[in-house]
Every structure is written in C-alpha cells, then in structure tokens.
Protein backbone atom coordinates (compact mmCIF):
# COMPACT_ATOMS: atom_id res chain seq x y z
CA UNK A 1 -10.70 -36.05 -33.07
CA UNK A 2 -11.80 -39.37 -33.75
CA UNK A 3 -9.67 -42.69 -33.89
CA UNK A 4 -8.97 -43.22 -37.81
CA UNK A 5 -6.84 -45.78 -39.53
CA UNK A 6 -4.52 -44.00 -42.51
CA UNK A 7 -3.83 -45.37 -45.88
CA UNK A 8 -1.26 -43.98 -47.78
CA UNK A 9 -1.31 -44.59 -51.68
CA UNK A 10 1.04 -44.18 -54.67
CA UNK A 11 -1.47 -44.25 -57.59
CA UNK A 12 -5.02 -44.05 -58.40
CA UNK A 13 -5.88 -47.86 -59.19
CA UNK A 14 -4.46 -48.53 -55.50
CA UNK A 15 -6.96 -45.09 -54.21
CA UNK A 16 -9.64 -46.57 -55.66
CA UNK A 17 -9.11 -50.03 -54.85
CA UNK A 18 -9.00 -49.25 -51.44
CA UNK A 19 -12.44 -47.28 -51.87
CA UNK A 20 -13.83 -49.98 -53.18
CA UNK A 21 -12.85 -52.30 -50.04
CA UNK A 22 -13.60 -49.62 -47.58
CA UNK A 23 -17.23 -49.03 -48.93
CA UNK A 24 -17.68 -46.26 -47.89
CA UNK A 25 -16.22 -45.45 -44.54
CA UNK A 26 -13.17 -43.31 -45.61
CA UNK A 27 -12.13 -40.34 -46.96
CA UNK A 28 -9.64 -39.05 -49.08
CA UNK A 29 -6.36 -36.59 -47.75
CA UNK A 30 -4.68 -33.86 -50.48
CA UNK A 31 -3.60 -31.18 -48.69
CA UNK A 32 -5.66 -31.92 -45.76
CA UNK A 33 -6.05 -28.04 -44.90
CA UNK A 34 -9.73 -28.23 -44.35
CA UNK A 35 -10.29 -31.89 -43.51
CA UNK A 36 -8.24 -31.88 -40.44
CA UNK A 37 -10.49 -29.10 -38.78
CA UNK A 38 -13.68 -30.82 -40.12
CA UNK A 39 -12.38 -33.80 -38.13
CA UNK A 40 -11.38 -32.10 -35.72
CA UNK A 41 -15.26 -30.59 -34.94
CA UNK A 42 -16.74 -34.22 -35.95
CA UNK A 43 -17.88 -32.73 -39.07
CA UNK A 44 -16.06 -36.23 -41.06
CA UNK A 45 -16.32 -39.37 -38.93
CA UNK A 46 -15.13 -41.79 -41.24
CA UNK A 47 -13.17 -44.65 -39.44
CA UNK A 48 -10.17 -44.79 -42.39
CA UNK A 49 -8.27 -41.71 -44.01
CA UNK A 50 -7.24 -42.88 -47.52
CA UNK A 51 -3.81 -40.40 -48.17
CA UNK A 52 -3.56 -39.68 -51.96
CA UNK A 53 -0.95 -36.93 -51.72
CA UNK A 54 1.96 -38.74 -52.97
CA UNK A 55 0.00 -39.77 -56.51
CA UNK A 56 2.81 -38.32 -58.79
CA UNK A 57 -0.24 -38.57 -61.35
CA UNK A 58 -2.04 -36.22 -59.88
CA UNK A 59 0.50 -33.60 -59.95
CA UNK A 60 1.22 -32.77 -63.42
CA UNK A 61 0.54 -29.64 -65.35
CA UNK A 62 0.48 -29.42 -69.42
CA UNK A 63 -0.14 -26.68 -71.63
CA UNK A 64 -0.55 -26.28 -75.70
CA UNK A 65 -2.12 -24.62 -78.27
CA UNK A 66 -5.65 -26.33 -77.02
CA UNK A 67 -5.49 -24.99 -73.04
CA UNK A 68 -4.26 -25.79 -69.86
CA UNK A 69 -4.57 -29.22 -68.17
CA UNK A 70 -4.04 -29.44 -64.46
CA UNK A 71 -3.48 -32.47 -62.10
CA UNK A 72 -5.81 -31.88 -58.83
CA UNK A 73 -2.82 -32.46 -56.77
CA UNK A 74 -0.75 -29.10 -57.75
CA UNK A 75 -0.90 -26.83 -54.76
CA UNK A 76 -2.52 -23.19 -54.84
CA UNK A 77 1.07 -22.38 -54.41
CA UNK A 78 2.41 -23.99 -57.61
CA UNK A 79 -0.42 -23.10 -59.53
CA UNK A 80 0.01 -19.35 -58.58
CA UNK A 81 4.20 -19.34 -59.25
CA UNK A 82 3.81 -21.10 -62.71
CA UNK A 83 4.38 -19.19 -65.87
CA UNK A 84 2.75 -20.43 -68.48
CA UNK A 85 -0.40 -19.80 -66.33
CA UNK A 86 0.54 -16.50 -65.07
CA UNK A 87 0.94 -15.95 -69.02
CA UNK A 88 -2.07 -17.01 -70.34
CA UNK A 89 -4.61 -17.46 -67.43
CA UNK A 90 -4.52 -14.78 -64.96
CA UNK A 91 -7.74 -15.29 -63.64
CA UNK A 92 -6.45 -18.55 -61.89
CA UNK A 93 -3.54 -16.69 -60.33
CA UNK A 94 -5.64 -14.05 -59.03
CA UNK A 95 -8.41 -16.48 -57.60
CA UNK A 96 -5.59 -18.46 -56.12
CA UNK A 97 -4.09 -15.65 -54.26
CA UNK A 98 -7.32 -14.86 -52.85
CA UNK A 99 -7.77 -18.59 -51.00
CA UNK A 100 -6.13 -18.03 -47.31
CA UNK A 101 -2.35 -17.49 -46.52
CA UNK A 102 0.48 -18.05 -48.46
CA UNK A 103 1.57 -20.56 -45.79
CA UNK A 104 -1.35 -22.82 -46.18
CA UNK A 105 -1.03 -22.59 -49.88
CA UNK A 106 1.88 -24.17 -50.00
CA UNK A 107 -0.48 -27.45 -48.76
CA UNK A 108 -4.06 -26.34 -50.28
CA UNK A 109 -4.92 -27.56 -53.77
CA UNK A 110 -6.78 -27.51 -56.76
CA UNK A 111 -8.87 -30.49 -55.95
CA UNK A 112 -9.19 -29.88 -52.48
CA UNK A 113 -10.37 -26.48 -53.33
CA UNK A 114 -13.02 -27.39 -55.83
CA UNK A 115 -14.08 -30.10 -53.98
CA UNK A 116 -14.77 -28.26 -50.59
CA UNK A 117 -17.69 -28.87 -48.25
CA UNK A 118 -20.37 -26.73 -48.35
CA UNK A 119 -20.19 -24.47 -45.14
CA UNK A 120 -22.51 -22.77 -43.31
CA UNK A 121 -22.74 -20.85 -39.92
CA UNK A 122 -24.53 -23.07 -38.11
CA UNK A 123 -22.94 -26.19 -39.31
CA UNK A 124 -19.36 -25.28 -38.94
CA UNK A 125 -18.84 -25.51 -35.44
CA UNK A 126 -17.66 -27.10 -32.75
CA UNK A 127 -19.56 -30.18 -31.22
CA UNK A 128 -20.81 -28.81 -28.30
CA UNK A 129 -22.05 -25.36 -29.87
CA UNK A 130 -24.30 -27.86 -32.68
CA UNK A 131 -25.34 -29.58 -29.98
CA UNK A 132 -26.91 -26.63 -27.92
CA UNK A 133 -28.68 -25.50 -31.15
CA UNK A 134 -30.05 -29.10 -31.75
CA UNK A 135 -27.98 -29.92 -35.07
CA UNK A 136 -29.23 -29.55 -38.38
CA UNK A 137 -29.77 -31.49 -41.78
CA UNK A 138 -26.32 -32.57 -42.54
CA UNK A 139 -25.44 -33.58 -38.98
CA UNK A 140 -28.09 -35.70 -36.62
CA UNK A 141 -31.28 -32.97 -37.03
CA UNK A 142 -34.22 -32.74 -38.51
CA UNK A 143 -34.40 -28.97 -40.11
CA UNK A 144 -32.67 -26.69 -41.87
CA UNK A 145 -31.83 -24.27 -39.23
CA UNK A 146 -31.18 -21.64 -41.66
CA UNK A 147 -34.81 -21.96 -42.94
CA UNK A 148 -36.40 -23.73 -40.24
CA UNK A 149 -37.42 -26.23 -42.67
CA UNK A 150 -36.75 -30.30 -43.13
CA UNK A 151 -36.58 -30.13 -46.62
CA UNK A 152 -33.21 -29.01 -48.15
CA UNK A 153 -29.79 -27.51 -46.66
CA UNK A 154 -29.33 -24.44 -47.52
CA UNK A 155 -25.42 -24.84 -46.71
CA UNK A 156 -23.25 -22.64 -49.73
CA UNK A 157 -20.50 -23.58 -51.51
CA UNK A 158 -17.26 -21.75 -50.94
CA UNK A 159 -14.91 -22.58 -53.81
CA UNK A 160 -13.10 -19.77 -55.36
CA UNK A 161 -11.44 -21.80 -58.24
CA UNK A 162 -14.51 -23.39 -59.56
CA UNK A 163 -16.30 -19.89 -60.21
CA UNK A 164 -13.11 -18.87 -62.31
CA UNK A 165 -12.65 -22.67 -63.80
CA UNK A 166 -16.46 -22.58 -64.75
CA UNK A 167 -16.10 -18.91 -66.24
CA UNK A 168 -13.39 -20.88 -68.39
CA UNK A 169 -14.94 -23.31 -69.46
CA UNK A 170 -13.21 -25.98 -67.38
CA UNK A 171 -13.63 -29.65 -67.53
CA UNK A 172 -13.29 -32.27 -64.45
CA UNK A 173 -12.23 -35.80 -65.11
CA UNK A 174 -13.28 -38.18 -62.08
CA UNK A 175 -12.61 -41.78 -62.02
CA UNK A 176 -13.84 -43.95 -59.76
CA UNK A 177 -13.92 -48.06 -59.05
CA UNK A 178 -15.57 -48.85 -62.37
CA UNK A 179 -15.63 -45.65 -64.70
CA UNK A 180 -13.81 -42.27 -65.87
CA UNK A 181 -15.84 -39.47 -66.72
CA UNK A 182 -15.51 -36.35 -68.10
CA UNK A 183 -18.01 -33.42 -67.53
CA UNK A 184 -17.71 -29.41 -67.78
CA UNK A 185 -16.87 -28.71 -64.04
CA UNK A 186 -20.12 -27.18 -63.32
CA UNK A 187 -21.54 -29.99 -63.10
CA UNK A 188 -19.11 -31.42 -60.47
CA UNK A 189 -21.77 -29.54 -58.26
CA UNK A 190 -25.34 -31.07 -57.27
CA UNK A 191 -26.77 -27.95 -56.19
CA UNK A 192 -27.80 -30.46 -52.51
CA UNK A 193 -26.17 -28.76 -49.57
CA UNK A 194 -25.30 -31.93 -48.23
CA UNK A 195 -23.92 -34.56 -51.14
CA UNK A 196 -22.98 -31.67 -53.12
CA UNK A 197 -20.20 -33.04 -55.51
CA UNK A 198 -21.93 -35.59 -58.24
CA UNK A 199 -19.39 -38.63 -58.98
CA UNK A 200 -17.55 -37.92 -56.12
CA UNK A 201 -19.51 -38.56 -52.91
CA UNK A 202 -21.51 -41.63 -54.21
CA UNK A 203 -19.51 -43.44 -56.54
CA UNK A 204 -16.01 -43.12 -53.99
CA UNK A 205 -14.56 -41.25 -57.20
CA UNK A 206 -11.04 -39.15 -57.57
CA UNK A 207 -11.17 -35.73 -58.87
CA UNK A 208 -7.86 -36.29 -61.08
CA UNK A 209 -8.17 -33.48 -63.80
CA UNK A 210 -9.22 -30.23 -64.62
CA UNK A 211 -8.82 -28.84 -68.67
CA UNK A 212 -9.46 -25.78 -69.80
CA UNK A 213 -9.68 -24.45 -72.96
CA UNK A 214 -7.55 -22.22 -74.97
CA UNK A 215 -9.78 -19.39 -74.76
CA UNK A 216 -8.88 -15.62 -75.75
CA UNK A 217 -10.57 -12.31 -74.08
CA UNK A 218 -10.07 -10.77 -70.59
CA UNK A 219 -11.06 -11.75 -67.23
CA UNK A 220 -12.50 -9.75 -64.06
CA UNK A 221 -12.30 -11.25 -60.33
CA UNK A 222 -14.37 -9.91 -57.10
CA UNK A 223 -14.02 -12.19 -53.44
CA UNK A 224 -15.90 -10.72 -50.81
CA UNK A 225 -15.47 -11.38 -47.17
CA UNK A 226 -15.08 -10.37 -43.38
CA UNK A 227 -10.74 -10.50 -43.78
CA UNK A 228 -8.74 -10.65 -46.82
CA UNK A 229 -7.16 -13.79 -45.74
CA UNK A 230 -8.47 -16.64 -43.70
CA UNK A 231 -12.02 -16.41 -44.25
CA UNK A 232 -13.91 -18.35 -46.72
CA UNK A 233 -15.79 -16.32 -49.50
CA UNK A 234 -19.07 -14.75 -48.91
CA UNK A 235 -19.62 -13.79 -52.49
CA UNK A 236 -17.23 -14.73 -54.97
CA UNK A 237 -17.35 -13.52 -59.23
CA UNK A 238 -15.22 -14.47 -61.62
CA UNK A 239 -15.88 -13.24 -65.73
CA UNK A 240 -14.34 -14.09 -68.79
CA UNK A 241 -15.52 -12.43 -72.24
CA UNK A 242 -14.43 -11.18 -75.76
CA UNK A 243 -16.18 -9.19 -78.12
CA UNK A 244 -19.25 -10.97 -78.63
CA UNK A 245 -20.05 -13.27 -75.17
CA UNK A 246 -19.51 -13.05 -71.76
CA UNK A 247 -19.24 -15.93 -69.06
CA UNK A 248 -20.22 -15.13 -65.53
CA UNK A 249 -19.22 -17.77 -62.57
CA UNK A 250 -20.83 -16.79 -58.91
CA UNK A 251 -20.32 -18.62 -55.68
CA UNK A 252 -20.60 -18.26 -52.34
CA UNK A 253 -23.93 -17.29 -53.00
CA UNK A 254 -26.25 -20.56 -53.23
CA UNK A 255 -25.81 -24.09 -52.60
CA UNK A 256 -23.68 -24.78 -56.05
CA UNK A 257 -21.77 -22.20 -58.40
CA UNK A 258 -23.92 -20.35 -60.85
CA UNK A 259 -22.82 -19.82 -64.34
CA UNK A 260 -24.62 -16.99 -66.63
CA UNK A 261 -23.42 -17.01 -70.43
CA UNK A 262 -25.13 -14.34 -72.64
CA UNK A 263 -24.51 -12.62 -75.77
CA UNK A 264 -23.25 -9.30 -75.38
CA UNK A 265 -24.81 -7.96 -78.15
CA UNK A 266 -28.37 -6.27 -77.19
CA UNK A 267 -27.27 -7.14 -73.29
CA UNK A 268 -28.12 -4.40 -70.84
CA UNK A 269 -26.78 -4.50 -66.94
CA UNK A 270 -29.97 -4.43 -65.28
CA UNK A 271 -30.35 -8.11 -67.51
CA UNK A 272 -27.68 -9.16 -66.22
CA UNK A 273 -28.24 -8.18 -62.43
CA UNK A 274 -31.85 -9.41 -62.69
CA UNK A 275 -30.59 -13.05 -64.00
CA UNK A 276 -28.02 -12.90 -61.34
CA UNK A 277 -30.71 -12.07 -58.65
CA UNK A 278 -32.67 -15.18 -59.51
CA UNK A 279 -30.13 -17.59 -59.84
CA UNK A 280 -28.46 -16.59 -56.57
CA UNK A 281 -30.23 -18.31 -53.62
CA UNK A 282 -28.99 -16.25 -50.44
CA UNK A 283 -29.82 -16.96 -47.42
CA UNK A 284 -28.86 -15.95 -43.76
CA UNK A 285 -25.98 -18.30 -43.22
CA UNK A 286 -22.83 -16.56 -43.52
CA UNK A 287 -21.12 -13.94 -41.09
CA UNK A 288 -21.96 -11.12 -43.37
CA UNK A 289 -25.33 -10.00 -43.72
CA UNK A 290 -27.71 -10.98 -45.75
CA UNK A 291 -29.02 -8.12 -48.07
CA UNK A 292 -25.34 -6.85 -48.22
CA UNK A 293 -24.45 -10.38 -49.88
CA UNK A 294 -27.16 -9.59 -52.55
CA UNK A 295 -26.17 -5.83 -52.79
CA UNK A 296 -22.51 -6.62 -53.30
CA UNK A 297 -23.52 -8.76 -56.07
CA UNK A 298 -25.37 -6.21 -58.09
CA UNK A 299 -22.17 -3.60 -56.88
CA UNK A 300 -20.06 -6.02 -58.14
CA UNK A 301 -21.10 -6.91 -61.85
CA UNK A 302 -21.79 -2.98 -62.08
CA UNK A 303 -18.13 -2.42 -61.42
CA UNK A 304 -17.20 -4.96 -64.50
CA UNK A 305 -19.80 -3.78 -66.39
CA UNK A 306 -18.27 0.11 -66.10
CA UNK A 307 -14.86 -1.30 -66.53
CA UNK A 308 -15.25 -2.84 -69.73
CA UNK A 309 -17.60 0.07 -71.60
CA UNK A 310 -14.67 2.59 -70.04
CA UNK A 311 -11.75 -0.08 -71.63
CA UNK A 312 -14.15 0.13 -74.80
CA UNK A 313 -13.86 4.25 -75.13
C-alpha cells in the first residue's frame, strides 16, 4: 500500500478546504470498505487521505410529508434498521441488504455506495496480474482490454442504491470549493468508465445529500451475481410504478445506471425488453458470462412484468 498522509475533518467547509489546498492529490474516506482494497492493489495512489467520517452533517436522516432526505454518511446498516424507511421505502431496505455482509455494513454507506468505482475484471486486480496483461485505459495502457480498443473504458458501474434511488426519483446535492448543486442522481453518473461521477471527480466535490420524493406505488428489486454476499452486482433492477407510469433503474450493466420511464398505458413487455436491450451496453467484463447478463435482464423484467398483471387479477 502506498505511503499516504491522513486528514481527519469535522465538517464540510474544513473537507473542502483541504481539497482545495491538496489540488488534487487526495481522496476522500467514509466507510473506507472499498478504498482500502483499491489502495491496497494501487488502484488509488493519491499521496493524502482526507477522513470525512466524523462530519456529524453528513449523518442525518429526515422524513415528512414531501420524502425522505438522507445524509451520505448513514451506514447501509442504519439505513436498513430505520423505520420510517422500512415504512415507507422498502425498496432501499431491500437494495441495502443485498450490498455484502452485515458486518461490513455496519461501515459501508450511502455515499460510498453511490459513489463507487467502476469495476471491471481486468482492472480490479492485483499489481502484478495488470502488469502481465499490459494494463488498460484507466491504469498506465493504451486500450480497452475489454474491447481491444483506445477509445473508451468499458469498466461498469456496480452501485445497487443508485438503480433503486434513480427508480425514486432521487436527488444528489454535491458541494464542492466554490458551489452546491443539486441534480436528479442520475446524473451523478458520466456514463466515462474512468471519471465516472460528474461534480465529484473534477471539481474535488462532497456527495452530502440524497432526497427523494414522497412517491406512492410499489417497488420490485432483482441483484444478480456469482454469491449472494460479497460479490459486486452483475446485473442489478430496481422498479417503482403506480397505475399509470413505471420507472425502471438498471446497473451493472453499462458504464452508468440506465433509467427507462414509460407510460404504462399502451406499454407491451417486448417494448420494454427491446428499450432495455439498447440502453444496456454489456460487454465481457464481469465473472458471469456475457449473453447470460443480457438474458437475465430480459428474465428479469418478465418476472415483474408477470407479477404485476397477476397482482392486477
């Protein structure tokens, strides 16, 4: 692991202000779950560690009659006991339960989740193993070795919150050294495999906040991967509709989340696995395969879409 200097903070003006002198050559701790192995394979080499886990700020929860609004420092494990949210937004609890152990959840958190590095199975590994294979984009290579290529990184995103968040309708608030902004959390995500969170990686900005609105209807959840705890997602779906729409959030399937929104009126299924099929970008870079990824996907939106016509009866 590389030599690192550690900053610990107590709000965000004193985060940011150390961004700002730091310019670049830090990054920031929550829970630290998946930044301490990325350090550990000299996937992160920043020189300073700026520690933001004791921003009391950062961990607050409210909810009202207008939704839910959630501090990016609550754990997975808070998030999952509370009961307002276990009340009114299930979907979170069940995406939470799906994100690794109940041990690291006690450390994982919203923020860290959301903001997650894109993985991929050539990039994630040790040193050594990159360096047999010659690297890739995102490290010291010239190609894509997904797609052979030079010209984008086809590394996916593996958040489980943000495809349920997005289905919501969730919001992000991210300050950094000279602004706060507020965006629908989609488009947190770049869609580039490499700087793939927008106001975060350029600006040195702090996830702080996530909203979402009171919103009435059900909600339908479907993680695929190779164990049911551990491993990151290989195809996540998350849905929220009522009566007359219907809001779709994919990931684990391309290089950002996908949202689909549609009318449900006049909607068949194969509409709605054909738009899924397009917006999808799979590729060969996970440790299951390929066209069972894409098959899963279809499997999984025909399960919802018998589930709800059968609830309908």
């Amino acid at each position: 692991m590389p030599e690192t200097t550690y900053h610990m903070v107590s709000t965000v003006e004193e985060a940011l202000g150390k961004a700002r002198e730091l310019n670049g050559d830090f990054c920031y701790l929550a829970g630290g779950t998946d930044l301490q192995i990325l350090r550990q394979q000299r996937l992160v080499r920043q020189s300073h560690v700026i520690d933001i886990s004791r921003v009391e700020e950062l961990r607050t929860v409210h909810a009202d009659e207008t939704g839910l609004t959630l501090g990016a420092m609550i754990t997975l494990d808070e998030l999952v006991k509370h009961p307002v949210i276990k009340r009114k937004y299930p979907l979170l609890i069940t995406a939470a339960r799906s994100i690794a152990t109940p041990v690291i959840r006690k450390t994982a958190t919203v923020g860290g989740n959301l903001l997650l590095k894109n993985r991929c199975s050539f990039y994630n590994q040790s040193y050594d193993w990159r360096q047999a294979i010659g690297s890739c984009l995102r490290d010291h290579g010239d190609i894509c070795q997904v797609v052979g290529t030079g010209k984008n990184c086809y590394s996916r995103n593996v958040s489980d919150l943000a495809p349920a968040l997005i289905a919501l309708g969730a919001q992000a608030e991210i300050r950094d050294p000279t602004d706060r902004v507020t965006v629908p959390l989609l488009e947190l995500y770049s869609g580039d495999g490499i700087e793939n969170h927008q106001y975060i990686n350029n600006n040195n900005g702090i996830l702080t906040t996530i909203r979402i609105p009171a919103r009435n209807g059900q909600s339908w959840f479907r993680k695929l991967r190779l164990r049911r705890s551990v491993d990151f997602t290989s195809l996540t779906v998350a849905i929220v509709w009522d009566q007359r729409r219907v809001r779709i959030g994919i990931n684990g399937a391309s290089m950002a989340p996908v949202l689909i929104r549609e009318n449900l009126s006049g909607l068949s299924l194969e509409n709605l696995q054909r738009q899924a099929r397009k917006k999808c970008r799979f590729v060969d870079n996970d440790l299951l395969p390929l066209q069972y990824r894409r098959d899963m996907l279809q499997v999984y939106l025909q399960e919802w879409w018998d589930q709800r016509n059968q609830a309908a009866l």
